[in-house]
Protein backbone atom coordinates (compact mmCIF):
# COMPACT_ATOMS: atom_id res chain seq x y z
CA UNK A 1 0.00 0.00 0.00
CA UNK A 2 1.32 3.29 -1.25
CA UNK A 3 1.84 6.16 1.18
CA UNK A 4 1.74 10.09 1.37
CA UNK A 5 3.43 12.56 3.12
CA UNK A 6 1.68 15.63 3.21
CA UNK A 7 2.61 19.18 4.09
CA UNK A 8 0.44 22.01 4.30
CA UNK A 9 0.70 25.93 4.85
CA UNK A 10 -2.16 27.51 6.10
CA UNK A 11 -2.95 31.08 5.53
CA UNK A 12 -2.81 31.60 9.52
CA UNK A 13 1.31 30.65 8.70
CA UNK A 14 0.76 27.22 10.63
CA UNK A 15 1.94 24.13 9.04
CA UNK A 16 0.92 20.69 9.32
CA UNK A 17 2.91 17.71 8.08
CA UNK A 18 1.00 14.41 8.18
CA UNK A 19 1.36 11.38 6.94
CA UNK A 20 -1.57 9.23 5.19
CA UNK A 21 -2.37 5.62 3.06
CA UNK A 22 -5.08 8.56 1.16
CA UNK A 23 -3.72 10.55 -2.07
CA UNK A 24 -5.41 13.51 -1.00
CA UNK A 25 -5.41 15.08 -4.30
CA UNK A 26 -7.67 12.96 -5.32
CA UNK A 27 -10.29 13.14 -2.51
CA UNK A 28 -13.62 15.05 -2.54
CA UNK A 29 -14.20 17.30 -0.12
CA UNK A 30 -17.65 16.70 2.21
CA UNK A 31 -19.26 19.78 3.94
CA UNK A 32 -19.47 19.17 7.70
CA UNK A 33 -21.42 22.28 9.55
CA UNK A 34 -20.66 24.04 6.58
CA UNK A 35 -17.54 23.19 6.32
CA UNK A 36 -16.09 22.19 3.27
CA UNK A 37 -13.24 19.27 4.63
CA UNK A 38 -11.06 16.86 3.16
CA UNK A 39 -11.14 13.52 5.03
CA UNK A 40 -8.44 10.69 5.14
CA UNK A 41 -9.00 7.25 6.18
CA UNK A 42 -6.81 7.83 9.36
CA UNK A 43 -10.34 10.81 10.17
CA UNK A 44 -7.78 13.77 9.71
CA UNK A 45 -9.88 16.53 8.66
CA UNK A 46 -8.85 19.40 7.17
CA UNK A 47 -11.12 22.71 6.24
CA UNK A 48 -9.81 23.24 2.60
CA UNK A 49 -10.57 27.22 2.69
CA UNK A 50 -7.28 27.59 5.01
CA UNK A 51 -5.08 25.64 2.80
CA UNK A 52 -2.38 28.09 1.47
CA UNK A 53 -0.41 25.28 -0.21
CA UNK A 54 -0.24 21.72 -0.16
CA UNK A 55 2.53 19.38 -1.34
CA UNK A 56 2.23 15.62 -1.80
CA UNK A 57 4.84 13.31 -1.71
CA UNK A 58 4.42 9.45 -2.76
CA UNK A 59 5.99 7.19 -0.60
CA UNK A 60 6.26 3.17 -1.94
């Protein structure tokens, strides 16, 4: 099973490095209390409208 390591900037400046069986590229985001979230099969949610950038790194 492939895996991903993901790092993301928010706008806030924050940064979160995680690291996830899910290509997150790839998933659709759900809205949640009007939320609009990307969800990985590990339940890390993320609200997409603070994502300044996100890189994606395949792992075999």
């Amino acid at each position: 099973m492939k895996k991903y390591e993901v790092k993301i900037t928010f706008y806030s400046g924050q940064k979160f490095d995680f690291e996830t069986n899910s290509d997150v590229r790839s998933l659709n985001p759900i809205e949640i209390n009007g939320a609009r979230m990307i969800m990985t099969e590990e339940e890390i949610g993320i609200n997409i409208i603070h994502i300044k950038d996100m890189k994606v790194i395949e792992r075999t």
